[in-house]
C-alpha atoms as a PDB file:
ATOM      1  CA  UNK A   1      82.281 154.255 139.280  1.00  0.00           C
ATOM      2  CA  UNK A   2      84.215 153.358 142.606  1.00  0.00           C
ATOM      3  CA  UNK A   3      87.621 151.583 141.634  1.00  0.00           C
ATOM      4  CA  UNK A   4      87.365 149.289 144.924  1.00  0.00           C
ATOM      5  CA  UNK A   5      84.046 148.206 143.727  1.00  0.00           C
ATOM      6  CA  UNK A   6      85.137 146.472 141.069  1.00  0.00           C
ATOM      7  CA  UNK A   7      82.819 143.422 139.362  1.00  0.00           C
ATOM      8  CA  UNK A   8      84.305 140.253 140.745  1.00  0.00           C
ATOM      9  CA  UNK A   9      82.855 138.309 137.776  1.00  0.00           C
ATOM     10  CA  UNK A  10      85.018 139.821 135.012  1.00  0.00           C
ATOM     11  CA  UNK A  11      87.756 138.446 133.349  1.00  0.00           C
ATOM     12  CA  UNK A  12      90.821 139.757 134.856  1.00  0.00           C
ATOM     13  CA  UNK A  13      92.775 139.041 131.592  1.00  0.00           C
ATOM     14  CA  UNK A  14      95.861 137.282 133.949  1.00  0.00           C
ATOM     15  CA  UNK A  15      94.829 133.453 132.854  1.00  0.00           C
ATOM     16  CA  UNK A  16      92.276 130.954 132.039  1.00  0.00           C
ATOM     17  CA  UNK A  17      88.754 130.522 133.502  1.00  0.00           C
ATOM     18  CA  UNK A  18      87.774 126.850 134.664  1.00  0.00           C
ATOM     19  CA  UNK A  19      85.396 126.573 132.265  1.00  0.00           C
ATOM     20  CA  UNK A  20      88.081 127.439 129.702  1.00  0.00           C
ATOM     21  CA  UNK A  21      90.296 124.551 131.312  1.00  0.00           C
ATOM     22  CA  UNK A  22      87.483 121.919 131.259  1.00  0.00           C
ATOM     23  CA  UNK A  23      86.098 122.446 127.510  1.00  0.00           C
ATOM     24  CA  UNK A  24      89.977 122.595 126.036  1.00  0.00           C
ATOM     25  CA  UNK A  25      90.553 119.576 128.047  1.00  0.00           C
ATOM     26  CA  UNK A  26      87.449 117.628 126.800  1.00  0.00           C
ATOM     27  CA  UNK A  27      88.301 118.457 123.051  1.00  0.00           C
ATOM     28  CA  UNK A  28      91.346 117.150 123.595  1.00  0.00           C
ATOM     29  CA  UNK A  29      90.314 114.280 125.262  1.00  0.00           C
ATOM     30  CA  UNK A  30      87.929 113.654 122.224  1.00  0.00           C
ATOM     31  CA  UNK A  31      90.515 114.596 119.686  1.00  0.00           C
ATOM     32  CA  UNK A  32      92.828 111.887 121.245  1.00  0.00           C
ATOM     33  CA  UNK A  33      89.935 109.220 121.332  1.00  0.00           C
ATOM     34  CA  UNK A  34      89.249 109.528 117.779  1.00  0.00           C
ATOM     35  CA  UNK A  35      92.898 109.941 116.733  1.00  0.00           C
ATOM     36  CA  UNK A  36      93.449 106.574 119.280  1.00  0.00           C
ATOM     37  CA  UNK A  37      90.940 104.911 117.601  1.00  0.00           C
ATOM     38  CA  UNK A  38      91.856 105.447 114.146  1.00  0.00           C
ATOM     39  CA  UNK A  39      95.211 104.071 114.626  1.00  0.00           C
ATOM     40  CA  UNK A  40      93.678 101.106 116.035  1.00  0.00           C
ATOM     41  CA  UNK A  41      91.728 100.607 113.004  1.00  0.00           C
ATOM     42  CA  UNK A  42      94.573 101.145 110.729  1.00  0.00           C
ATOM     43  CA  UNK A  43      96.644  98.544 112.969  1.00  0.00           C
ATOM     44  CA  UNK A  44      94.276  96.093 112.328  1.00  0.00           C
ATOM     45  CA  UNK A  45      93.623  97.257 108.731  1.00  0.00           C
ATOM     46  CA  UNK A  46      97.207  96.611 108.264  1.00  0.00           C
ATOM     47  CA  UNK A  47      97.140  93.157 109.848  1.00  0.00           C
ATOM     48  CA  UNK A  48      94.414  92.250 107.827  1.00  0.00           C
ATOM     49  CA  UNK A  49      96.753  93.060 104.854  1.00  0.00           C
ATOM     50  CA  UNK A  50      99.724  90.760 105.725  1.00  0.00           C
ATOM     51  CA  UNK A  51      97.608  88.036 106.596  1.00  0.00           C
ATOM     52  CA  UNK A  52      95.971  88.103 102.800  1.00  0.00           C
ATOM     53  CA  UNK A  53      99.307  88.499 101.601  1.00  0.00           C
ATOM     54  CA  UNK A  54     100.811  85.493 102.995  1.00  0.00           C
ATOM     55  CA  UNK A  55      97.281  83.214 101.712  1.00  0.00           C
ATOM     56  CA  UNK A  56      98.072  84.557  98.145  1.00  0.00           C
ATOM     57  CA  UNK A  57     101.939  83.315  98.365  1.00  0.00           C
ATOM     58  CA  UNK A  58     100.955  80.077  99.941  1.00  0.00           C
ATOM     59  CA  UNK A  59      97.735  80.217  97.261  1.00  0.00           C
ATOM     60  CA  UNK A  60     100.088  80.773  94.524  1.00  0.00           C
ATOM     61  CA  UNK A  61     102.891  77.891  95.539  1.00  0.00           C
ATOM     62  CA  UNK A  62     100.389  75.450  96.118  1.00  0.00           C
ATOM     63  CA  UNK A  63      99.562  76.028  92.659  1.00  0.00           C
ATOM     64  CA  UNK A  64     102.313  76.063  90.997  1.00  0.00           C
ATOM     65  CA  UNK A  65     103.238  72.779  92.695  1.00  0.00           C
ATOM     66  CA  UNK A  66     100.083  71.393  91.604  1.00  0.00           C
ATOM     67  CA  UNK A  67     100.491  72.627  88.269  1.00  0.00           C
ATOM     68  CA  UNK A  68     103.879  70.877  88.066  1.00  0.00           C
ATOM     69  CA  UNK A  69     102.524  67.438  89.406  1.00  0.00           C
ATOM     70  CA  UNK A  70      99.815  67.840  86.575  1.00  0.00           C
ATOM     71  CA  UNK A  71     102.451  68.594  83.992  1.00  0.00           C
ATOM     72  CA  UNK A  72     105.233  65.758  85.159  1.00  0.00           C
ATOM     73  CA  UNK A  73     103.323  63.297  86.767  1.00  0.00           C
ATOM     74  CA  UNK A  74      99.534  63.062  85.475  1.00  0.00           C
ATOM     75  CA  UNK A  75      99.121  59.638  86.068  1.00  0.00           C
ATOM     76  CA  UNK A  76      99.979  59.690  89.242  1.00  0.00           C
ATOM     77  CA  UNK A  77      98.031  62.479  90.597  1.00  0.00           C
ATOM     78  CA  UNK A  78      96.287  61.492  94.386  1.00  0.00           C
ATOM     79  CA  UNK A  79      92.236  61.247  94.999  1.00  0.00           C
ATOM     80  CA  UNK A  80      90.297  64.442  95.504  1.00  0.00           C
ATOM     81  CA  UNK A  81      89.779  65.022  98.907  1.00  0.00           C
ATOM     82  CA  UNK A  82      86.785  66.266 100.094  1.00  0.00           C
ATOM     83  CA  UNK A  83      86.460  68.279 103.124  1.00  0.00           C
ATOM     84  CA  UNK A  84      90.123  68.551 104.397  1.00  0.00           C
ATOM     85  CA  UNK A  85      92.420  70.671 103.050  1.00  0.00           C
ATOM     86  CA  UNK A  86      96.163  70.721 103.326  1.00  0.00           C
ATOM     87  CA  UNK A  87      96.998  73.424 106.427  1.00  0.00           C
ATOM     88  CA  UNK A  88      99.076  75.922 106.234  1.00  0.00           C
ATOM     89  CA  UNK A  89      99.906  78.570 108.936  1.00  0.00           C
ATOM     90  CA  UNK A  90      99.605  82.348 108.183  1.00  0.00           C
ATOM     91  CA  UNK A  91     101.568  83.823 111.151  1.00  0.00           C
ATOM     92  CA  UNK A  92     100.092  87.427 112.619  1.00  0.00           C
ATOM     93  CA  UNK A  93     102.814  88.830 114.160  1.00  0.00           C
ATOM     94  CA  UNK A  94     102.137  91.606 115.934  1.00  0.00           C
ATOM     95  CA  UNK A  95      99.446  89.717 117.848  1.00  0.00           C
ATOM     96  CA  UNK A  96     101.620  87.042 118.450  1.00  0.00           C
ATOM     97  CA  UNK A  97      98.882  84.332 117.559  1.00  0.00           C
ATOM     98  CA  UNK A  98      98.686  81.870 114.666  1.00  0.00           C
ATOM     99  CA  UNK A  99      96.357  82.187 112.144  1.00  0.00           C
ATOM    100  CA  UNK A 100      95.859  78.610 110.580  1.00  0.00           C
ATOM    101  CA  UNK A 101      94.539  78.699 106.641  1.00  0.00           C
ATOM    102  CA  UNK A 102      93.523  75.503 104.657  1.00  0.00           C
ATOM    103  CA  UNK A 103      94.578  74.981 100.895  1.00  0.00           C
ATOM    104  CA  UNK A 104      92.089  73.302  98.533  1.00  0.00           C
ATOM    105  CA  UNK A 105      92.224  71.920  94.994  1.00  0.00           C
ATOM    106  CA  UNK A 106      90.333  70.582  92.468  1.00  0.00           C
ATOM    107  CA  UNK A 107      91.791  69.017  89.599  1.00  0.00           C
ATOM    108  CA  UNK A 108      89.297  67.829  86.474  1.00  0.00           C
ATOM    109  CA  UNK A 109      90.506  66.232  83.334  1.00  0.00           C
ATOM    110  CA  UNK A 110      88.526  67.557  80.220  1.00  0.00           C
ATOM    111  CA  UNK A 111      87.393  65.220  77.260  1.00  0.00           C
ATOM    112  CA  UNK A 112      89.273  65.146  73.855  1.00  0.00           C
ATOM    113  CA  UNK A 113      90.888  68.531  72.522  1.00  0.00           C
ATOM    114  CA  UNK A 114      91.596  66.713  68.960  1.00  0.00           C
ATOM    115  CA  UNK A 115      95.059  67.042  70.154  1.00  0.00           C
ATOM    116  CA  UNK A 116      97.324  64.700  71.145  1.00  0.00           C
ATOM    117  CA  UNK A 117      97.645  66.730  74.340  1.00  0.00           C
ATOM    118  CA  UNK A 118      95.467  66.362  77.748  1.00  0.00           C
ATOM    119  CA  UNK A 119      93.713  68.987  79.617  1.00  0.00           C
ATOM    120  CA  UNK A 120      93.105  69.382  82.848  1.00  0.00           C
ATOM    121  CA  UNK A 121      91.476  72.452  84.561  1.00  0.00           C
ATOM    122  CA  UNK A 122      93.027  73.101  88.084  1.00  0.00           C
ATOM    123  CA  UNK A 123      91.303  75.288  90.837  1.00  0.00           C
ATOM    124  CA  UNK A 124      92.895  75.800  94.057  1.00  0.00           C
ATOM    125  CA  UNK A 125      91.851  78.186  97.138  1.00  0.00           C
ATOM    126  CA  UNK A 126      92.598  79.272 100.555  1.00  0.00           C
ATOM    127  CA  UNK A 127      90.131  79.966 103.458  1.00  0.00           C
ATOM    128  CA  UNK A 128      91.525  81.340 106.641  1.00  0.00           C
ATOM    129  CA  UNK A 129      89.864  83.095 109.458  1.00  0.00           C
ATOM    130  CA  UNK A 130      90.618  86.622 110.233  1.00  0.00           C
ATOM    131  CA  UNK A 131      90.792  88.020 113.916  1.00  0.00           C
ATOM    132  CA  UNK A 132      92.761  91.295 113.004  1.00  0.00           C
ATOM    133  CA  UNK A 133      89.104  93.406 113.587  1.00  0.00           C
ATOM    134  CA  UNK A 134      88.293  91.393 116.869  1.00  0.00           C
ATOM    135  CA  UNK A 135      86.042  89.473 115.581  1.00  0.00           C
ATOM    136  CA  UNK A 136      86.024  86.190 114.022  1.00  0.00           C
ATOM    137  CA  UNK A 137      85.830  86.926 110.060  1.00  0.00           C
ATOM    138  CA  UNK A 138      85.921  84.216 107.233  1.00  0.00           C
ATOM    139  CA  UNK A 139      88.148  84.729 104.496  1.00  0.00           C
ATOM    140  CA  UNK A 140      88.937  82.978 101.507  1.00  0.00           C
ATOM    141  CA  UNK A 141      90.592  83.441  97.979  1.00  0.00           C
ATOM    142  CA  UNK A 142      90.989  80.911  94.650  1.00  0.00           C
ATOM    143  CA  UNK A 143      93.053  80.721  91.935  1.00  0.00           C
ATOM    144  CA  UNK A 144      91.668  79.023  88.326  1.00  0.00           C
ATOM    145  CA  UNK A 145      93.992  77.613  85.819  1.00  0.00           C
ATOM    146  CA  UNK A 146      93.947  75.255  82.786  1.00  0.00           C
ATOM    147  CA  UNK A 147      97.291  72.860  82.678  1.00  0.00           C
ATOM    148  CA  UNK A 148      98.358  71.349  79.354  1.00  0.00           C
ATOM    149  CA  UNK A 149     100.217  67.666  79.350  1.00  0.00           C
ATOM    150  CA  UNK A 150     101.848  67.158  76.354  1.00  0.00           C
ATOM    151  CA  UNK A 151     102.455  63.131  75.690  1.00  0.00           C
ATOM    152  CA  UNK A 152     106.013  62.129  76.123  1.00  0.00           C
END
């Protein structure tokens, strides 16, 4: 075989082909998509997280303070309202928007306990609207209680 003949389509062994360039560069480019993606996901994951945990505070002072009013002030507890609830704003901060979240309650009075004592039942909830995924999701969470009122 003739030296200066050599086969032009062999790998000299001095670097990469192209085609090596191209295919490492399009699994990286789809490593880095999925990576991107996942952190995006986890972002709003995470988002989704502090909003819910900032309903359940504002869940669980609204009802403690309706527990109080219950247990201080029973005759003098307002009319259900129905419809409107009390709003409360859940701030998303690393979107920069406000999230706005309404507080409900129900408070019922139950009949006789053959104690001297009343007895009310008290559920509250929250319903907010989640945009952490993009879209528009409904959320919502409630709290049920019983609330003792002993006479004075």
């Amino acid at each position: 075989m003739d030296i200066n003949s050599a086969d032009t389509h062999t790998h000299s062994g001095q670097g990469f082909t192209l085609m090596e360039v191209i295919l490492a560069l399009i699994i990286i480019a789809a490593a880095s998509f999925g990576l991107m993606k996942s952190i995006a996901y986890a972002k709003a994951e995470l988002n989704s997280i502090n909003l819910k945990e900032r309903a359940f505070q504002e869940l669980t002072n609204y009802t403690n303070y309706w527990k109080a009013r219950i247990a201080g002030y029973p005759s003098s507890l307002p009319p259900q309202v129905g419809g409107i609830g009390d709003e409360v704003i859940l701030f998303d901060q690393d979107e920069g928007h406000l999230v706005k979240g309404y507080l409900f309650r129900k408070i019922k009075k139950i009949s006789k306990t053959g104690t001297t004592a009343q007895y009310y039942s008290l559920k509250t909830w929250i319903e907010w609207t989640d945009y952490s995924f993009g879209d528009a999701r409904k959320r919502s969470m409630d709290f049920f209680c019983y609330q003792l009122v002993f006479p004075q």
